[in-house]
Protein backbone atom coordinates (compact mmCIF):
# COMPACT_ATOMS: atom_id res chain seq x y z
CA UNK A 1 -23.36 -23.00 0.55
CA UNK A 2 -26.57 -23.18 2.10
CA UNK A 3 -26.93 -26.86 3.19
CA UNK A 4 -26.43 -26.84 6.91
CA UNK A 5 -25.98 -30.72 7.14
CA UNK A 6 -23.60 -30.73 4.33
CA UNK A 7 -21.56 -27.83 6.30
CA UNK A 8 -21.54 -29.27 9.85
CA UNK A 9 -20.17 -32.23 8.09
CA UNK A 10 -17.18 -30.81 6.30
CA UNK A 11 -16.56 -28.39 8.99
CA UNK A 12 -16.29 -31.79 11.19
CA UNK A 13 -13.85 -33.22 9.16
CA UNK A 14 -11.86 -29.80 8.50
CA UNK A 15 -12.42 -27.42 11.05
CA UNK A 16 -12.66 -29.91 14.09
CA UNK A 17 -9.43 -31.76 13.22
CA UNK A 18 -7.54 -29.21 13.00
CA UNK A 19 -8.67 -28.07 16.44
CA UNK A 20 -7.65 -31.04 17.73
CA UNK A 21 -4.19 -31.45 15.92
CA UNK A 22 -3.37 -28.01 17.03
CA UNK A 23 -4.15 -29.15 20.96
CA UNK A 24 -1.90 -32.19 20.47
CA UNK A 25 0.99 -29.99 19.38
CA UNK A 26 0.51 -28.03 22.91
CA UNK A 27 -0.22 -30.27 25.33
CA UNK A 28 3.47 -31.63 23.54
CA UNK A 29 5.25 -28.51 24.13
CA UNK A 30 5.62 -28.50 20.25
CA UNK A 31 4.06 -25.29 19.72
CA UNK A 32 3.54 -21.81 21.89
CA UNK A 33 1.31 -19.18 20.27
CA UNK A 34 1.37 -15.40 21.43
CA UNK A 35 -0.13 -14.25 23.93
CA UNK A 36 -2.41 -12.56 22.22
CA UNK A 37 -3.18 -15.44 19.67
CA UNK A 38 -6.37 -17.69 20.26
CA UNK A 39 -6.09 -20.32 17.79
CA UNK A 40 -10.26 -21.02 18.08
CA UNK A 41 -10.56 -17.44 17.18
CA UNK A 42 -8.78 -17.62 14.31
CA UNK A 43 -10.18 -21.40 12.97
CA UNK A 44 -13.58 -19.40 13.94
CA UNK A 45 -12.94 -16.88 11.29
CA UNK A 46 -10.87 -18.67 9.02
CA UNK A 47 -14.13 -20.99 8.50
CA UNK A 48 -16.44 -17.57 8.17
CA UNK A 49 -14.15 -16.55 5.19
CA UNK A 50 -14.08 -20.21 3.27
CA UNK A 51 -18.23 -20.16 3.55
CA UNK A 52 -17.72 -17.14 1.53
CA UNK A 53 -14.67 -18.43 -0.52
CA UNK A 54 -14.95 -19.33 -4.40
CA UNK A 55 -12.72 -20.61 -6.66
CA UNK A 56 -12.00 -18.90 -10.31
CA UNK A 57 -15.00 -20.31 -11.72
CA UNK A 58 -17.33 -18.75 -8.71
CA UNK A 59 -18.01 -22.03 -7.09
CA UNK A 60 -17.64 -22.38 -3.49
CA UNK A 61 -14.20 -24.00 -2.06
CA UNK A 62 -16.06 -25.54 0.17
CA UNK A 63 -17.78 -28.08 -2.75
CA UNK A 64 -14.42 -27.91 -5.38
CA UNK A 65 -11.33 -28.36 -2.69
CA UNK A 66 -11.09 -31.84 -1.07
CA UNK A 67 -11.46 -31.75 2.76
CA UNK A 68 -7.72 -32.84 3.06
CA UNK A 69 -6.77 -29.63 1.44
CA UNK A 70 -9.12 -27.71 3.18
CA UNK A 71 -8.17 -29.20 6.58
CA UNK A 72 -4.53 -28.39 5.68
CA UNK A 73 -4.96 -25.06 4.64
CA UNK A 74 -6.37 -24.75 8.34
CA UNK A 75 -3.75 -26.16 10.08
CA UNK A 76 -0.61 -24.26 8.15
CA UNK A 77 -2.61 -20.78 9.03
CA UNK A 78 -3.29 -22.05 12.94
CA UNK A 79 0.37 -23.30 13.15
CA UNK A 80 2.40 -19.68 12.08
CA UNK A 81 0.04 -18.03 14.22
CA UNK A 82 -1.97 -16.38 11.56
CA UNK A 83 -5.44 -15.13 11.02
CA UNK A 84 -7.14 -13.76 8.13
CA UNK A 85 -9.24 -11.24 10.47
CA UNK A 86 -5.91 -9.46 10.93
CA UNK A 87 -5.16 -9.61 6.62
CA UNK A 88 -2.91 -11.92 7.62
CA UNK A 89 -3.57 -14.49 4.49
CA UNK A 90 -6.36 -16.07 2.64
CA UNK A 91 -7.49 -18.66 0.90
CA UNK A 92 -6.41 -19.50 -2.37
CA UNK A 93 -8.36 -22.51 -4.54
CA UNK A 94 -6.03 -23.97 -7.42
CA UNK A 95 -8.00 -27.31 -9.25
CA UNK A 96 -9.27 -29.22 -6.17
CA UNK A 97 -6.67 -27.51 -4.00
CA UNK A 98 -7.10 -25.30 -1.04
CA UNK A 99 -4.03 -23.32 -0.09
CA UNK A 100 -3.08 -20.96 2.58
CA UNK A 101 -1.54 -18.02 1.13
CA UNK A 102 0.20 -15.68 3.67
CA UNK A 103 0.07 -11.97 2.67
CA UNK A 104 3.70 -9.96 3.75
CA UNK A 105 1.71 -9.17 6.84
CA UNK A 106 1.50 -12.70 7.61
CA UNK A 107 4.82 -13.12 6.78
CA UNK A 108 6.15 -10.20 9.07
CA UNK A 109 4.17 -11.87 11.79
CA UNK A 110 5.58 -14.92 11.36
CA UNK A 111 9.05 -13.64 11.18
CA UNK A 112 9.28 -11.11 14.31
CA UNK A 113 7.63 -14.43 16.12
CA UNK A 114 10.16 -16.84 15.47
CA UNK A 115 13.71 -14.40 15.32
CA UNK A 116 12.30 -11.97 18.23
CA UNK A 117 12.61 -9.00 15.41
CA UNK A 118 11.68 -5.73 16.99
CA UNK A 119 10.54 -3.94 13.31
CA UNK A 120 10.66 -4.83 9.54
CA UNK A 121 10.50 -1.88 7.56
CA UNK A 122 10.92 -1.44 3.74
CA UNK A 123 11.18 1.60 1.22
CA UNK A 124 11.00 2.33 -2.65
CA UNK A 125 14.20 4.26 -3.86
CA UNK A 126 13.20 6.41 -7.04
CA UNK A 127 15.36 7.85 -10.05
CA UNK A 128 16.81 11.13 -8.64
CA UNK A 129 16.79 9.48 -5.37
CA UNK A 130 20.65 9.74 -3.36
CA UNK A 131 20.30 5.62 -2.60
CA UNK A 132 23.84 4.22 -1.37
CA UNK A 133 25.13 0.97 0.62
CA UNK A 134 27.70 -0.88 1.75
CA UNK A 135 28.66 -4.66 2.20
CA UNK A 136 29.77 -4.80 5.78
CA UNK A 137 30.63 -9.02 6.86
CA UNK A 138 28.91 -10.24 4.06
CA UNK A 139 25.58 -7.99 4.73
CA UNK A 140 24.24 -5.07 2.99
CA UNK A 141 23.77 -2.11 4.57
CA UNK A 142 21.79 0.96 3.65
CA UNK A 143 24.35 3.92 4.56
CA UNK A 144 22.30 6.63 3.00
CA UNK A 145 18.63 7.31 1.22
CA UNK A 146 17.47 10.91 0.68
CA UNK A 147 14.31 11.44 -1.34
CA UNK A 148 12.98 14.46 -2.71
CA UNK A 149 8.80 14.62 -3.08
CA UNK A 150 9.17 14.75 -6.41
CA UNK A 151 11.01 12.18 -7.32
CA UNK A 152 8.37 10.11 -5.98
CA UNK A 153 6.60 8.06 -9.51
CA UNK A 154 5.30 5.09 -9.72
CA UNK A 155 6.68 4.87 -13.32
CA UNK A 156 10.00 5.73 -11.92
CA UNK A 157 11.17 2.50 -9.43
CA UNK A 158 14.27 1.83 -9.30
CA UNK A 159 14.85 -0.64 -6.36
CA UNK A 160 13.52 -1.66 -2.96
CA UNK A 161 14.54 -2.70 0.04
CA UNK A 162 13.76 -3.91 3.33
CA UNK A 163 15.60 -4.26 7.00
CA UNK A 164 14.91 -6.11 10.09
CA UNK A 165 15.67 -4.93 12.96
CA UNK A 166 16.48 -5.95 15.90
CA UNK A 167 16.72 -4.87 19.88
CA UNK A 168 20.40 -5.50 19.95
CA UNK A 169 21.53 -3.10 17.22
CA UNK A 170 21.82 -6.03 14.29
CA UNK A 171 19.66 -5.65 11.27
CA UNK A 172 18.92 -7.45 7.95
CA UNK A 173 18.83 -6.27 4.60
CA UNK A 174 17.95 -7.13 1.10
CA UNK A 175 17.70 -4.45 -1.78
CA UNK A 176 15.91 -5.57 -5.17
CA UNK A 177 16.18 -3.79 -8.29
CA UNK A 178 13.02 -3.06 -10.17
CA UNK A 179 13.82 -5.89 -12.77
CA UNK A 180 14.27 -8.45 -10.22
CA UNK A 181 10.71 -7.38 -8.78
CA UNK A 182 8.96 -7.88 -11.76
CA UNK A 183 10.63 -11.49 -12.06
CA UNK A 184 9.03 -12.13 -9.30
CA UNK A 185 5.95 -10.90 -9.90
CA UNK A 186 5.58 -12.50 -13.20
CA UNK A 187 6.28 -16.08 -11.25
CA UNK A 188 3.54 -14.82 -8.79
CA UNK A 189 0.52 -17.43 -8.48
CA UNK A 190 -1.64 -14.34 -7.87
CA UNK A 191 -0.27 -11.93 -10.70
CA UNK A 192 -3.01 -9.48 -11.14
CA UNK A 193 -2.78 -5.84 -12.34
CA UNK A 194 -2.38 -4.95 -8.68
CA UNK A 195 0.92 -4.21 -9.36
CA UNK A 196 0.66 -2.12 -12.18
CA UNK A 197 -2.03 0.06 -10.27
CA UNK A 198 -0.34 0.05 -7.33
CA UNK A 199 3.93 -0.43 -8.26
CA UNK A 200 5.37 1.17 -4.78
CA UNK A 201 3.46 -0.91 -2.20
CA UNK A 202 3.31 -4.09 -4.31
CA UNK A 203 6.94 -3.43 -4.47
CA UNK A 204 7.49 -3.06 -0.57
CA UNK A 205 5.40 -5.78 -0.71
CA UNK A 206 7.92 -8.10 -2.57
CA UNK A 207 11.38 -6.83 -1.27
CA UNK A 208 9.35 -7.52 2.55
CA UNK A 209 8.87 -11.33 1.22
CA UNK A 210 12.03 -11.82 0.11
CA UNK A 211 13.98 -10.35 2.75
CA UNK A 212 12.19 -12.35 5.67
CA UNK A 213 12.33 -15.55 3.76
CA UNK A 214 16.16 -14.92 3.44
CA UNK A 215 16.32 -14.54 6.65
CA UNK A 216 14.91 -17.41 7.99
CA UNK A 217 16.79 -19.48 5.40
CA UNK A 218 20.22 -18.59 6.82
CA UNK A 219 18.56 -19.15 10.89
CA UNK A 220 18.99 -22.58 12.16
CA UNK A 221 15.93 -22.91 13.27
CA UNK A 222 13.81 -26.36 12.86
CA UNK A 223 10.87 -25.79 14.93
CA UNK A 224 7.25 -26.27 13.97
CA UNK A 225 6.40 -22.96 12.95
CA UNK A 226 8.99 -22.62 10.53
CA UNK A 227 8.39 -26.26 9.15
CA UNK A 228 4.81 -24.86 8.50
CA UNK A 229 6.04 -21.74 7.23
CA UNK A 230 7.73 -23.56 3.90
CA UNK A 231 5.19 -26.18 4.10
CA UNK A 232 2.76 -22.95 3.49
CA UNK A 233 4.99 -21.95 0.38
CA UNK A 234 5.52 -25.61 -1.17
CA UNK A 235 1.89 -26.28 -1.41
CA UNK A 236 0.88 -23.31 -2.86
CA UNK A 237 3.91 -24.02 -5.74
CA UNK A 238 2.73 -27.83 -6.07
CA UNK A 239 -0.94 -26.74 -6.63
CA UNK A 240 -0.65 -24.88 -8.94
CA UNK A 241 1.93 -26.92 -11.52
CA UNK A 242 -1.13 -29.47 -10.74
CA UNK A 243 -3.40 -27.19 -11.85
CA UNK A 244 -1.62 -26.08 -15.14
CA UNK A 245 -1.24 -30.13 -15.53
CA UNK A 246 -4.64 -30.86 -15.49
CA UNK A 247 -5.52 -27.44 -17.15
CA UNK A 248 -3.23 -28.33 -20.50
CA UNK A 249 -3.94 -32.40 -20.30
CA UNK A 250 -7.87 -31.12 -20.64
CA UNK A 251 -7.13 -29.07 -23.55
CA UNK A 252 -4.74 -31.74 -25.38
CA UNK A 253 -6.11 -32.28 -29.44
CA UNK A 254 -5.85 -35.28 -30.43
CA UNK A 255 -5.45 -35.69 -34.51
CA UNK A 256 -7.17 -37.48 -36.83
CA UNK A 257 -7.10 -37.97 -40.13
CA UNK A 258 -10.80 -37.40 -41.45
CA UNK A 259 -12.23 -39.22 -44.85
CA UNK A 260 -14.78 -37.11 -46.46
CA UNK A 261 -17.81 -39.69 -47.07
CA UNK A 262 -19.11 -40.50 -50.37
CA UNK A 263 -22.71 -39.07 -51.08
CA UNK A 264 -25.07 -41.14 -51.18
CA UNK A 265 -27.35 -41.53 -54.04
CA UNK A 266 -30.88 -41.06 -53.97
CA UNK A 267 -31.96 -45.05 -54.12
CA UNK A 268 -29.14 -44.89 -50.64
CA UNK A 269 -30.61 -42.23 -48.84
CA UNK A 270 -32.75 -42.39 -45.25
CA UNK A 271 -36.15 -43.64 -46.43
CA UNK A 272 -38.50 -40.87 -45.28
CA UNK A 273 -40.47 -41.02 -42.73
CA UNK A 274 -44.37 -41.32 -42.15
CA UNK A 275 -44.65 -38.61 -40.21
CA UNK A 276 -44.71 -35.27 -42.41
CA UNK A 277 -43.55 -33.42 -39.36
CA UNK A 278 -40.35 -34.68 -39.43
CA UNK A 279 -39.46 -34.77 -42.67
CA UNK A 280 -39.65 -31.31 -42.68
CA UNK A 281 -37.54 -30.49 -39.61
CA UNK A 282 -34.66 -33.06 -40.98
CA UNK A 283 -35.29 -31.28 -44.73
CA UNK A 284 -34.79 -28.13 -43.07
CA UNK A 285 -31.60 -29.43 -41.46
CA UNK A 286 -30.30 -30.21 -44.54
CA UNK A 287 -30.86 -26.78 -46.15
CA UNK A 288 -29.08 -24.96 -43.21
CA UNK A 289 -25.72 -24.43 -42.34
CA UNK A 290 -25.99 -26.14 -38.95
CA UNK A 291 -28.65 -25.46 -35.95
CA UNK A 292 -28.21 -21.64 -35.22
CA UNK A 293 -27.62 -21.88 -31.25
């Protein structure tokens, strides 16, 4: 966008409120950030990335997302503690709506933040690989993984998994067979051929996702972060079943029944007109299939 009146003003109305919104929430104890989190900083570069931001038609957010959106967007990022300098998330236009999409970095961050994890770690077990666990209180439990180089094929996944850890000797962790990551990819709002180009890490990827979110469904936790955390998650879901709404109401047929009309005779036709010019361009109409553009 190059207008710099037209951005001052939406980065008023975005950028600014947020700011503001996010200073409410601390001077009311609502929210702490880390230490090494400056919530300017990251509306600072958040608002770098959207001037650069298009949608899937290759025009700017900026102009096709509504400010609320856009201000929204802003304020789910600021509130998990996330920036986009750090490939934390990005920006994600579905229809006229702006979402915050965290990647699993994001997501990582998020989670050592709230449950105090001390490392989140995931692997891809291959065929030929010795993989075996345990169920130990209702928890899985990787008891043994040993990998040999060449085992090691994209084309040869079996399952994933990922544990948190934590400083007091608990962990976490979820395994996913292959078929239950490519469920989830395929109900992915960003499926892309990333994951066929790239099967282990989009893999880790997914397993990392899952296992964090499960996580953090079974704390008790109800603070802010984690409100904005789902609230991240829901809007991304909502926009896009809007989008596919408008999407298939736009390209709804409507039928009707068509009458061929009766020629008309000659004594019926369009008198011709004065003008020779014309009457050549509308004969030559007539003796076409149809203008060729």
């Amino acid at each position: 966008m190059s207008n710099n009146n037209e951005l001052a003003l939406i980065k008023k109305d975005t950028v600014d409120v947020v700011a503001e919104k996010v200073r409410q929430f601390q001077e009311r104890g609502e929210i702490h950030f880390p230490a090494n989190y400056s919530p300017e900083n990251a509306l600072k570069s958040a608002w770098l990335v959207l001037q650069e931001t298009t949608d899937k038609n290759g025009k700017p957010v900026l102009q096709t997302c509504t400010k609320n959106s856009i201000a929204n967007s802003l304020l789910n990022m600021v509130v998990q503690g996330l920036t986009p300098a750090k490939n934390q998330g990005y920006f994600i236009a579905f229809g006229q709506q702006l979402v915050f999409m965290r990647s699993y970095f994001g997501t990582m961050a998020v989670t050592k933040r709230v449950t105090g994890a001390k490392d989140i770690f995931a692997q891809v077990v291959y065929e030929g690989d010795e993989f075996e666990y345990e169920i130990e209180f209702g928890r899985k439990k990787v008891t043994k993984h040993v990998q040999k180089i060449e085992n090691v094929n994209g084309d040869k996944i079996v399952a994933a998994y990922c544990t948190i850890v934590f400083d007091d000797d608990r962990w976490y962790t979820e395994i996913m067979t292959m078929d239950e990551i490519k469920r989830a990819w395929e109900m992915s709002p960003t499926k892309n051929k990333t994951h066929k180009e790239f099967p282990q890490e989009m893999a880790k990827k997914t397993v990392i996702n899952r296992t964090c979110k499960m996580y953090l469904n079974s704390s008790d936790d109800s603070n802010l972060v984690i409100e904005h955390f789902y609230r991240t998650d829901e809007s991304a879901e909502e926009a896009q079943i809007q989008e596919e709404i408008d999407e298939n109401a736009n390209q709804e047929t409507i039928d009707v029944e068509f009458t061929e009309p009766e020629e008309e005779s000659e004594s019926e036709s369009k008198p011709k007109s004065e003008d020779p010019l014309i009457n050549d361009f509308e004969e030559a109409l007539q003796n076409t299939d149809g203008p060729g553009f």
